[in-house]
C-alpha atoms as a PDB file:
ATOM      1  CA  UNK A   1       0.000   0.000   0.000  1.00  0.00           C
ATOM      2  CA  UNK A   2       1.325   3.281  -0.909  1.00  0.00           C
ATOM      3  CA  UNK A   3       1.313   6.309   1.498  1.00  0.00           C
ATOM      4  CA  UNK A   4       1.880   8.838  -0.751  1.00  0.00           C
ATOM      5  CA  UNK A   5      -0.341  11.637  -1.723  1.00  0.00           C
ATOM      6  CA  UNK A   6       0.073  13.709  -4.577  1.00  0.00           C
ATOM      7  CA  UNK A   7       1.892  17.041  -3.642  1.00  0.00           C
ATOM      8  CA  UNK A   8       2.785  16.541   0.248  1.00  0.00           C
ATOM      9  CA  UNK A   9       5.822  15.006   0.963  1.00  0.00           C
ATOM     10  CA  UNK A  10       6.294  13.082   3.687  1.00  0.00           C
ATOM     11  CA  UNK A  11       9.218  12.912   6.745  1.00  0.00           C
ATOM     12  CA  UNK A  12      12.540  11.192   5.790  1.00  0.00           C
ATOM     13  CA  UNK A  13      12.554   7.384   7.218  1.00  0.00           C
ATOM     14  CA  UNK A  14      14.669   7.947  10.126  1.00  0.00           C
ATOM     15  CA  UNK A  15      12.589  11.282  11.839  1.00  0.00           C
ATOM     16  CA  UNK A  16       9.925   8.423  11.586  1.00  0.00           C
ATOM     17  CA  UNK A  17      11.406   5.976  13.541  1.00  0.00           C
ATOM     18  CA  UNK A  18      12.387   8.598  16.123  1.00  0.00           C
ATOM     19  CA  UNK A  19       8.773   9.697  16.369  1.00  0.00           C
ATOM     20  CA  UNK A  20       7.194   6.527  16.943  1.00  0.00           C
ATOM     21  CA  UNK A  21      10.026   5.467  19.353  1.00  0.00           C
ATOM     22  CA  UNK A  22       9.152   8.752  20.984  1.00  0.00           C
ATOM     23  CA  UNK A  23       5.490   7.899  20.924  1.00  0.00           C
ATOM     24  CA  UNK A  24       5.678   4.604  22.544  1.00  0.00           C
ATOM     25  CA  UNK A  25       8.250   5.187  25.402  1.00  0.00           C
ATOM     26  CA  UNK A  26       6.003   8.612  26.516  1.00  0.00           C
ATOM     27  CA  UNK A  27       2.806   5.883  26.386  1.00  0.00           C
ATOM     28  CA  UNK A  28       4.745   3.406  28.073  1.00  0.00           C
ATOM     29  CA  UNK A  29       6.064   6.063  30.451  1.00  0.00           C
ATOM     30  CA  UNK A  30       3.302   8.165  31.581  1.00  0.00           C
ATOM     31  CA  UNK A  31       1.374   5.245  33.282  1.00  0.00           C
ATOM     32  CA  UNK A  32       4.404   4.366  35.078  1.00  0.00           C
ATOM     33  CA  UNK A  33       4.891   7.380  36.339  1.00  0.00           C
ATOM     34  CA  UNK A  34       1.186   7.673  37.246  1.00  0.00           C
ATOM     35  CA  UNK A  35       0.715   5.198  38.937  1.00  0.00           C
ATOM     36  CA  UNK A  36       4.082   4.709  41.153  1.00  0.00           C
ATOM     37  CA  UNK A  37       2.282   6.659  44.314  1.00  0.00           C
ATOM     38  CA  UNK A  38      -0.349   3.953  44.199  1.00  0.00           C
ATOM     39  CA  UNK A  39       2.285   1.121  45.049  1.00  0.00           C
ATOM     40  CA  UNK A  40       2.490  -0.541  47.565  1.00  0.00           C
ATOM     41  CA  UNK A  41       6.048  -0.816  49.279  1.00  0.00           C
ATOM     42  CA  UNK A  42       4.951  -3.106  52.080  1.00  0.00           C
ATOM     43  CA  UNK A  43       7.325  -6.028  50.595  1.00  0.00           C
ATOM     44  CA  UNK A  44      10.287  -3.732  51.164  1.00  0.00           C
ATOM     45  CA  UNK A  45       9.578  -2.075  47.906  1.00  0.00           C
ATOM     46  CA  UNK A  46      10.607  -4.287  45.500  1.00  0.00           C
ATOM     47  CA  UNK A  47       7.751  -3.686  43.090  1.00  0.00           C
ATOM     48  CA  UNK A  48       8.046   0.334  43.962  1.00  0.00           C
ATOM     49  CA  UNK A  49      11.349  -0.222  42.913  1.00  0.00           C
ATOM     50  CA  UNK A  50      11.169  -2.174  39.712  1.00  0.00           C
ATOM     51  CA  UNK A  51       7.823   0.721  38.672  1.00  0.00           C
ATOM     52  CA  UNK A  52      10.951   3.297  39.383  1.00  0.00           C
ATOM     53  CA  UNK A  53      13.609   1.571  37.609  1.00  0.00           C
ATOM     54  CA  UNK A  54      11.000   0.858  34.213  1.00  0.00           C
ATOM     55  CA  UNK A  55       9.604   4.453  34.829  1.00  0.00           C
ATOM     56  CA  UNK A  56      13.125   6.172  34.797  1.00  0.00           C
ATOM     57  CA  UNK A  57      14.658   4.426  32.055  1.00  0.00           C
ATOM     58  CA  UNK A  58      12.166   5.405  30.156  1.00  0.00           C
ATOM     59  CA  UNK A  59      12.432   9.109  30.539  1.00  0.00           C
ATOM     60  CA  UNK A  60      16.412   9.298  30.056  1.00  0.00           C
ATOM     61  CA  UNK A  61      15.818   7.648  27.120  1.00  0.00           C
ATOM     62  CA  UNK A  62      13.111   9.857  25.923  1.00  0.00           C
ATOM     63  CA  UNK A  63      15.296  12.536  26.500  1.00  0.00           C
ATOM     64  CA  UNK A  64      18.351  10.635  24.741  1.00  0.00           C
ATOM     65  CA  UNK A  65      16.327  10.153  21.948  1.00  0.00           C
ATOM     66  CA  UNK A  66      14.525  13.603  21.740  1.00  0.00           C
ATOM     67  CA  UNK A  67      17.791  15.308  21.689  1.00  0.00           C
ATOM     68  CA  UNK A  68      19.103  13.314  19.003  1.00  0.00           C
ATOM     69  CA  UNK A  69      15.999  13.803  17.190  1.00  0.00           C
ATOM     70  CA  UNK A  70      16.368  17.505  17.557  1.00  0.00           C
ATOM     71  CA  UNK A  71      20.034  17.125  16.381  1.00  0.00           C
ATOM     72  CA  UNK A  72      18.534  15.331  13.514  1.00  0.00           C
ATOM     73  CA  UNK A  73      16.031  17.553  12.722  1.00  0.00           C
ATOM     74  CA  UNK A  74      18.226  20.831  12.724  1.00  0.00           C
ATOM     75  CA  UNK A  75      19.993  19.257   9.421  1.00  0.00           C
ATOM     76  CA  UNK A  76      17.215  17.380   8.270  1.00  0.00           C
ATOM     77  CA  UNK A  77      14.432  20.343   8.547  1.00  0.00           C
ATOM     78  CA  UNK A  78      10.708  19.076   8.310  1.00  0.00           C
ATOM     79  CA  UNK A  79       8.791  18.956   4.814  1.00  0.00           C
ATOM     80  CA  UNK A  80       6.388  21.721   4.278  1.00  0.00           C
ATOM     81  CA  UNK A  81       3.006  21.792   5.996  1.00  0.00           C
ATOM     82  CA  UNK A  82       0.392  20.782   3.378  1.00  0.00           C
ATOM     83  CA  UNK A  83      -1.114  23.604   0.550  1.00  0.00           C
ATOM     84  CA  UNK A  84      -3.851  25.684   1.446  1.00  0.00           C
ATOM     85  CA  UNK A  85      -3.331  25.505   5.576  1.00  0.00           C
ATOM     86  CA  UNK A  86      -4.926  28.221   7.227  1.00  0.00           C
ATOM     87  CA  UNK A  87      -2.151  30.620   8.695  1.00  0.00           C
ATOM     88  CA  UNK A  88      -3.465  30.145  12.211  1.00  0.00           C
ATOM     89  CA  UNK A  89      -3.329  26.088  12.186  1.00  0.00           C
ATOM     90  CA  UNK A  90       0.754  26.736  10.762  1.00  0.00           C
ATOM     91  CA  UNK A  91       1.314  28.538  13.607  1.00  0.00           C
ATOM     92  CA  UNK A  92      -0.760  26.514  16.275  1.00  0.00           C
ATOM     93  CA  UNK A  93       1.486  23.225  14.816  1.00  0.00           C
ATOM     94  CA  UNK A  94       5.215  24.810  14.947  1.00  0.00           C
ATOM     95  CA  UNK A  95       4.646  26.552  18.455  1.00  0.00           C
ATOM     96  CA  UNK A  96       2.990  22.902  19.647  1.00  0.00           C
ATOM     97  CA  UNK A  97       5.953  21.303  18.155  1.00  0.00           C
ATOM     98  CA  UNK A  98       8.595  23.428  19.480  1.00  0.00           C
ATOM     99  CA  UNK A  99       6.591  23.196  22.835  1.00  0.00           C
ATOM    100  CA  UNK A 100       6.149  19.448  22.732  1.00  0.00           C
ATOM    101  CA  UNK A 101      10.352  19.139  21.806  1.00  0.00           C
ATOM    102  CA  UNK A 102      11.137  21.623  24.810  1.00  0.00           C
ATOM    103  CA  UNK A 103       8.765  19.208  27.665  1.00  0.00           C
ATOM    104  CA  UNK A 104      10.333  15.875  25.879  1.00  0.00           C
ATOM    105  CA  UNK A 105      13.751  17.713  27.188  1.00  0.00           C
ATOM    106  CA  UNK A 106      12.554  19.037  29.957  1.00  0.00           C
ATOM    107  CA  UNK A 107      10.609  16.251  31.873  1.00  0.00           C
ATOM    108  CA  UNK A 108      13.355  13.952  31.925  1.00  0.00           C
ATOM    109  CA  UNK A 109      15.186  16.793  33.114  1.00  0.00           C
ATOM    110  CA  UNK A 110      13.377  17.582  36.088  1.00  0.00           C
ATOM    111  CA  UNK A 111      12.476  13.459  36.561  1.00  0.00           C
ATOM    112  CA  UNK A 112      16.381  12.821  37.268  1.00  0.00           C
ATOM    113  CA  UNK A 113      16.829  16.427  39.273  1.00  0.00           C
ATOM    114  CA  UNK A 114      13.907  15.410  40.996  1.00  0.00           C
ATOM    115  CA  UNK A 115      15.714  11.462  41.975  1.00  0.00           C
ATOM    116  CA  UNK A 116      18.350  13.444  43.074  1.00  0.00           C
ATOM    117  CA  UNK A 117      17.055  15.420  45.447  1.00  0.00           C
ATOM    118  CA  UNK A 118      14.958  13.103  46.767  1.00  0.00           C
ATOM    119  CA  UNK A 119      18.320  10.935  47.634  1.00  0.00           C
ATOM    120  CA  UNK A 120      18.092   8.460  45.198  1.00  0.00           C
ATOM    121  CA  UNK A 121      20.790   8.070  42.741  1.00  0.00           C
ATOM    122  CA  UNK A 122      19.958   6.043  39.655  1.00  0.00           C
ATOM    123  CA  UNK A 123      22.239   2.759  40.598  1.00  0.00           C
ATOM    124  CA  UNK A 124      21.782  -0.488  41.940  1.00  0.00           C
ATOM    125  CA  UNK A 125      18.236  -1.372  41.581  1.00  0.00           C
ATOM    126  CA  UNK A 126      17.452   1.572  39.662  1.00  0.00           C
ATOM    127  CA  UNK A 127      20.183   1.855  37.388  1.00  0.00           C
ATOM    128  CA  UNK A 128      19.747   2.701  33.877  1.00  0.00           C
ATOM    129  CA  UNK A 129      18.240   0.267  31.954  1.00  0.00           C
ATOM    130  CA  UNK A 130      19.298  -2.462  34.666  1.00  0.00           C
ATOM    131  CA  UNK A 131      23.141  -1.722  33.658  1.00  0.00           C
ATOM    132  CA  UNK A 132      23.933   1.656  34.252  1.00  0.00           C
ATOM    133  CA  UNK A 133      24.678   3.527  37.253  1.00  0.00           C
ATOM    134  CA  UNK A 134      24.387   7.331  37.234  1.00  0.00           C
ATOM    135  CA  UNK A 135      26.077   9.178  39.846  1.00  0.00           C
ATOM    136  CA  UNK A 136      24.213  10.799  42.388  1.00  0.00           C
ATOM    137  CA  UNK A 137      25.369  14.520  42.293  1.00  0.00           C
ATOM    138  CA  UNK A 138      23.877  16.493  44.813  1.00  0.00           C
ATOM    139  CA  UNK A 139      22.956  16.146  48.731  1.00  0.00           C
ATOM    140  CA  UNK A 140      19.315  15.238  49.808  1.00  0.00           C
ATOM    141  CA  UNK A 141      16.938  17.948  49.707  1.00  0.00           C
ATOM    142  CA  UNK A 142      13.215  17.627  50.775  1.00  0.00           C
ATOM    143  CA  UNK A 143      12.468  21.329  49.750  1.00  0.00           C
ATOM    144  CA  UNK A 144      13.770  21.444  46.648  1.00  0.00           C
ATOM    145  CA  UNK A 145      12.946  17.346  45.666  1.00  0.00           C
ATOM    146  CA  UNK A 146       9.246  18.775  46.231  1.00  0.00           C
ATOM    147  CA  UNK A 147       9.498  21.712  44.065  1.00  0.00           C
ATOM    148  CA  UNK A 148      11.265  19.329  41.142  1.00  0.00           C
ATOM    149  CA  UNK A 149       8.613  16.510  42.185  1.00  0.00           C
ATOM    150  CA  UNK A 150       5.550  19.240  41.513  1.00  0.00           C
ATOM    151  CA  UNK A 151       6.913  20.135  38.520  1.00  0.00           C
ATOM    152  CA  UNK A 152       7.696  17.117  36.940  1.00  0.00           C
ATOM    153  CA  UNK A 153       4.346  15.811  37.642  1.00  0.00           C
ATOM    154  CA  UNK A 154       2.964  18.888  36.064  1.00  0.00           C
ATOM    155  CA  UNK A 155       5.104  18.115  32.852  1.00  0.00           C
ATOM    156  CA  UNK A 156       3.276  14.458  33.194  1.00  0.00           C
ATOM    157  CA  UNK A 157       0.067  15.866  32.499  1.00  0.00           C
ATOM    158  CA  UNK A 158       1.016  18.880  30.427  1.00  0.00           C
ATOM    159  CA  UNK A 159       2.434  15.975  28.354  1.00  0.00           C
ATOM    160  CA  UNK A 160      -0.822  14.237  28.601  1.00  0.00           C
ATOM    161  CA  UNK A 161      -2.326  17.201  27.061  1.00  0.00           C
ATOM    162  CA  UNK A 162       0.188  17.390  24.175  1.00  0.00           C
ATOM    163  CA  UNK A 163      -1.118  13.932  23.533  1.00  0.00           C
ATOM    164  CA  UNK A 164      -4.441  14.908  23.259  1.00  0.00           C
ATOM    165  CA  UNK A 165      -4.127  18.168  21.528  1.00  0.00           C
ATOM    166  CA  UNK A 166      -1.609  16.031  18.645  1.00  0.00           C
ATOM    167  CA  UNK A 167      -4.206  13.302  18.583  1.00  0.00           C
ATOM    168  CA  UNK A 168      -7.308  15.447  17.880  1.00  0.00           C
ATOM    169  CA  UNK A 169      -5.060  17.534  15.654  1.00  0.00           C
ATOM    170  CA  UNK A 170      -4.444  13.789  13.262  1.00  0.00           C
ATOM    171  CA  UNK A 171      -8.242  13.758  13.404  1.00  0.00           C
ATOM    172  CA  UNK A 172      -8.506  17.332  11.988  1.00  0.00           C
ATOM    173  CA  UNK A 173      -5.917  16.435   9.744  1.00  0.00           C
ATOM    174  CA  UNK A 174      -7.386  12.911   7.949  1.00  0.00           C
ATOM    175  CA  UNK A 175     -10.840  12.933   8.794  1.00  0.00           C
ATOM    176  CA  UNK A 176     -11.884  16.206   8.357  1.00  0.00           C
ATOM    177  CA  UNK A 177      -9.294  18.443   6.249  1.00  0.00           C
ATOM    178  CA  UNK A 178      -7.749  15.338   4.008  1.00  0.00           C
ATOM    179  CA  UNK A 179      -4.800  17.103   3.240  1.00  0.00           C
ATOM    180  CA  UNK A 180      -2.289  13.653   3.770  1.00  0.00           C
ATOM    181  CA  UNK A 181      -0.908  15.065   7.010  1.00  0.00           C
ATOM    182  CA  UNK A 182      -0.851  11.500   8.400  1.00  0.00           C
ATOM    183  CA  UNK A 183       0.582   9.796   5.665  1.00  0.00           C
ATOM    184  CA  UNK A 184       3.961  12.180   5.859  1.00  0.00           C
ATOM    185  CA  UNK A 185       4.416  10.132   9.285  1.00  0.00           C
ATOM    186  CA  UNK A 186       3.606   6.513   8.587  1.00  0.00           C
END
């Protein structure tokens, strides 16, 4: 089956890959991270633990992979937005793109600081992927692991949101406009 649509060009094979990687380590992520508080740690929190472990190497290597995406993309710039789209939806898709590039950087970011903080280096039963240990580079601070905490789990949902908004916006795109938005992605 072809995916091609007369006059709209479609991403280059590789910024596909990275943006369905991206897809489904942020939906494998996000309920991780959700539902961590809910565990239980009354078996010395093993399963706490291994929700942790899954949840945080996940998000280092959303951010691994969104920064080499955004390496990618600044020599491989995106193909143009289909004919005939109304100024306002141009704008509303680079400023949600730049947005949704800045919290893929960010949340990981403030994840990790957040770890940190809190006490807990990312080694032993945490470590990266199972293999990795990350240094622990800063002293234990309730105050300020808070703060990062309430942030990050503001990125979780703000994230959410980008989900939703990118979601409806492939709806706009294939069901209603038919302009082959879609197909420059798959």
């Amino acid at each position: 089956m072809s995916t091609t649509v007369p006059g709209v060009t479609g991403y280059t094979p590789l910024a596909k890959w990275f943006h369905w990687l991206t897809a489904g380590l942020v939906l494998a992520a996000l309920p991780t991270g959700f539902v961590i508080a809910f565990i239980s740690d009354k078996d010395d929190g093993i399963h706490k633990m291994a929700f942790y472990a899954l949840h945080e190497s996940l998000g280092l290597t959303v951010l691994l992979l969104a920064l080499a995406r955004l390496v990618w993309r600044l020599g491989h710039p995106p193909p143009p937005q289909p004919a005939g789209l109304p100024r306002g939806l141009q704008r509303a898709a680079t400023g949600l793109h730049h947005a949704a590039y800045g919290l893929l950087i960010l949340q990981p970011v403030l994840g990790f600081l957040a770890t940190n903080a809190w006490g807990f280096p990312m080694h032993g039963q945490t470590a990266y992927l199972g293999l990795i240990d990350l240094p622990k580079f800063m002293a234990a601070n309730e105050g300020l692991a808070g703060a990062l905490q309430g942030l990050h789990s503001l990125g979780g949902w703000l994230l959410l949101g980008f989900i939703v908004l990118h979601l409806g916006a492939v709806v706009l795109h294939q069901a209603i406009r038919r302009d082959g938005t879609l197909l420059r992605m798959i």
